[in-house]
N, C-alpha and C. Protein backbone atom coordinates (compact mmCIF):
# COMPACT_ATOMS: atom_id res chain seq x y z
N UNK A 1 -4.84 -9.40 -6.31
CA UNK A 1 -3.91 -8.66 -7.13
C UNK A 1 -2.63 -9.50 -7.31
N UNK A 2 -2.05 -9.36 -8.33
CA UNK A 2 -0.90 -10.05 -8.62
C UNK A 2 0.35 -8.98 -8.43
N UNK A 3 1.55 -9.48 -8.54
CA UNK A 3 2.60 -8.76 -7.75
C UNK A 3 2.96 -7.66 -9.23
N UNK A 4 3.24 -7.79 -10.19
CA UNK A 4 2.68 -6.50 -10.66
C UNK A 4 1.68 -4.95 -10.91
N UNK A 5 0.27 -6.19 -10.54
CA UNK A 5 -0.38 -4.84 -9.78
C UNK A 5 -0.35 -4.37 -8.43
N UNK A 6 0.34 -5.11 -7.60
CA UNK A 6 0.88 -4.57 -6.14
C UNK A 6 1.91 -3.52 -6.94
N UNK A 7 2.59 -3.51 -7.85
CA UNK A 7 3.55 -3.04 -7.44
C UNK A 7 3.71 -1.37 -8.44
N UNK A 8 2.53 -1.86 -9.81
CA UNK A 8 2.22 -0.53 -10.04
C UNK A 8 1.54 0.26 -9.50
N UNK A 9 0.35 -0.62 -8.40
CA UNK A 9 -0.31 0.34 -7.46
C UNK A 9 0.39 1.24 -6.67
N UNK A 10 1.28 0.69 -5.71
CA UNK A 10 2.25 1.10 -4.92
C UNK A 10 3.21 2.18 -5.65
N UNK A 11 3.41 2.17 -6.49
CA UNK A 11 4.25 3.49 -7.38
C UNK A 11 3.34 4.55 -7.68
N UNK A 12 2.21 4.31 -8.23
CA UNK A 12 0.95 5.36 -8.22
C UNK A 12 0.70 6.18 -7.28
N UNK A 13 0.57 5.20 -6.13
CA UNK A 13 0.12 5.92 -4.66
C UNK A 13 1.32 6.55 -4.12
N UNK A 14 2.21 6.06 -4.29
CA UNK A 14 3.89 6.62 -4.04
C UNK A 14 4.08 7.81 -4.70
N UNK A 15 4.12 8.22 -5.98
CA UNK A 15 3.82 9.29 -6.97
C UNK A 15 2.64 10.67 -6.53
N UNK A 16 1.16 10.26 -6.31
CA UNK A 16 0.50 10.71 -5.57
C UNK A 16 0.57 11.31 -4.36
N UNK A 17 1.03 10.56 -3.85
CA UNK A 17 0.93 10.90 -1.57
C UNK A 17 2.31 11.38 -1.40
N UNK A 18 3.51 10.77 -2.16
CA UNK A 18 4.91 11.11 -1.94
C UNK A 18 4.97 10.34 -0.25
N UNK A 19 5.63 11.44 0.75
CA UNK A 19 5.93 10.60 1.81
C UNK A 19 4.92 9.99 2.38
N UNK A 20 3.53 10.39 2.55
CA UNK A 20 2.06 9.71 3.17
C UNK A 20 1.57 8.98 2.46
N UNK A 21 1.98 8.05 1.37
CA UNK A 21 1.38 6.66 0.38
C UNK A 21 1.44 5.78 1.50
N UNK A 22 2.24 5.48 2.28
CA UNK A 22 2.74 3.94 2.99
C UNK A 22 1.59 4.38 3.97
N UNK A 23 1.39 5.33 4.82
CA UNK A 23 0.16 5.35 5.65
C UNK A 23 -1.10 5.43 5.19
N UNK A 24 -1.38 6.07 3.83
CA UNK A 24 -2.55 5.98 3.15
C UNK A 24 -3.03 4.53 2.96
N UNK A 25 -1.90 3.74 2.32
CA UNK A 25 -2.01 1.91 2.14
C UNK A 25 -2.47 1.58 3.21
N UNK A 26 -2.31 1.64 4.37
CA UNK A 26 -2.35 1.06 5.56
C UNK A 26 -3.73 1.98 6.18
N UNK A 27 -3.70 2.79 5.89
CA UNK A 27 -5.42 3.16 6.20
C UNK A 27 -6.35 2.30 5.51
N UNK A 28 -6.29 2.49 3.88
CA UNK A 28 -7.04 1.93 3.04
C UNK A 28 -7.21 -0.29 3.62
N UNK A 29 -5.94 -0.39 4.29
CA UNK A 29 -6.04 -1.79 4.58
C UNK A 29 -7.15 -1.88 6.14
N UNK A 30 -6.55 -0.93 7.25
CA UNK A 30 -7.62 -1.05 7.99
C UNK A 30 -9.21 -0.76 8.01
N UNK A 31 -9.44 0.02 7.06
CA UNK A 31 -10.89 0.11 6.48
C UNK A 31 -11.10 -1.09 6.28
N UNK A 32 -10.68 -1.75 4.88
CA UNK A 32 -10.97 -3.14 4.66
C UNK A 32 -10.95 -4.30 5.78
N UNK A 33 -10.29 -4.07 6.37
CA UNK A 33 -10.19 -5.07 7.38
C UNK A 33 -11.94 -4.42 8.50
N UNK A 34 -11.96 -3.56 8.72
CA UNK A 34 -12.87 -3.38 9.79
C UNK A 34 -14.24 -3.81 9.08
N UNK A 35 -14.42 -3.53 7.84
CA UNK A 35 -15.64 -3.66 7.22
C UNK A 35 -15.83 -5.35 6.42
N UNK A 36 -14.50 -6.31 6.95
CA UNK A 36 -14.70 -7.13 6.38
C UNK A 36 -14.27 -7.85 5.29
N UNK A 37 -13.61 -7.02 4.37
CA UNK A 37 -13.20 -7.18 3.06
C UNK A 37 -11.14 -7.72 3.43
N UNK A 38 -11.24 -9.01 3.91
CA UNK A 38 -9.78 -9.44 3.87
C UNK A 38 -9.38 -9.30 2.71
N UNK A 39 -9.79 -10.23 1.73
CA UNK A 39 -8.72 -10.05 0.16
C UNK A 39 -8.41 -8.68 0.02
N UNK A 40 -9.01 -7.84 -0.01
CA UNK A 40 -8.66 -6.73 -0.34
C UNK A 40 -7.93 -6.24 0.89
N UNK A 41 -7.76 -5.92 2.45
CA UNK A 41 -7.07 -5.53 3.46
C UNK A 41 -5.27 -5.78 3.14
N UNK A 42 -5.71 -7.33 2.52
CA UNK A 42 -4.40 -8.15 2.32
C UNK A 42 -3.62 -7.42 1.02
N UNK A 43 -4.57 -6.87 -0.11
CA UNK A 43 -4.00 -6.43 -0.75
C UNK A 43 -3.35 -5.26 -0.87
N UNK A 44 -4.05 -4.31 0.23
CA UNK A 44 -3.51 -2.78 0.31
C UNK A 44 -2.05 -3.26 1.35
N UNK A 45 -2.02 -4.44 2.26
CA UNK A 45 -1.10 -4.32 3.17
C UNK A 45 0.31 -4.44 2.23
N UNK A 46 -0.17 -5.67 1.19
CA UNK A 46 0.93 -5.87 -0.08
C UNK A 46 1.62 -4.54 -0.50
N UNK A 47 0.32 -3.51 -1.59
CA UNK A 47 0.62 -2.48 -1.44
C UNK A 47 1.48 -1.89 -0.34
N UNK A 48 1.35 -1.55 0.53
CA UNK A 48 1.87 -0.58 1.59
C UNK A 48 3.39 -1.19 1.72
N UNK A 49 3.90 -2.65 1.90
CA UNK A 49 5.05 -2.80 2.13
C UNK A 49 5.88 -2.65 0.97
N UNK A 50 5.34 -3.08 -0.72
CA UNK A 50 5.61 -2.32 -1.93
C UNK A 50 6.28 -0.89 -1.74
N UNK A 51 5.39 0.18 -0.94
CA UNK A 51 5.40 1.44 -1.09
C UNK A 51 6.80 1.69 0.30
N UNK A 52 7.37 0.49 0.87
CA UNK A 52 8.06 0.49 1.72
C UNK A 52 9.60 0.23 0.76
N UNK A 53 9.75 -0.23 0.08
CA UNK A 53 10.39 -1.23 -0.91
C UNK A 53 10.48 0.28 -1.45
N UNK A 54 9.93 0.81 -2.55
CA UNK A 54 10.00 1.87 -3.37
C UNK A 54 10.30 3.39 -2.60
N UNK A 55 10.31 3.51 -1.23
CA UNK A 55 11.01 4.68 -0.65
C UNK A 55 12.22 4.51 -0.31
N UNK A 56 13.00 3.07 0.29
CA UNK A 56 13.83 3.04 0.33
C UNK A 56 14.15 2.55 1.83
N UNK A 57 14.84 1.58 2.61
CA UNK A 57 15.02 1.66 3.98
C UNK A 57 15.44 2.95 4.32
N UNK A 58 15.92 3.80 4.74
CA UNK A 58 16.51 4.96 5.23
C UNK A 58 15.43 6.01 5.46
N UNK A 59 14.47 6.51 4.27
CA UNK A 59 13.49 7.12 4.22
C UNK A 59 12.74 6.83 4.87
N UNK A 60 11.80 7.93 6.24
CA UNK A 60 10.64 7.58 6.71
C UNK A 60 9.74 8.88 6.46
């Protein structure tokens, strides 16, 4: 994924999940990771810190 689709993903899933996107990303990355699929693990982790970026430091 390129850093535009990191970053419309991450607003989608942000939009969607509201405060549980950043742990959803990070589920969706350890799946990938357990089953194998790095490029993609790597890409939800992108995602997830995106979705870190778009809540805001302060917000948890």
């Amino acid at each position: 994924m390129n850093a535009m689709q990191i970053s419309q993903a991450a607003q989608a899933l942000y939009r969607s999940h509201g405060g549980r996107a950043e742990a959803e990303a990070a589920q969706k990355a350890r799946e990938k990771t357990a089953s194998g699929q790095t490029a993609e693990a790597q890409d939800w982790r992108a995602i997830q810190a995106a979705i870190r970026r778009v809540r805001g430091p302060l917000q948890k």
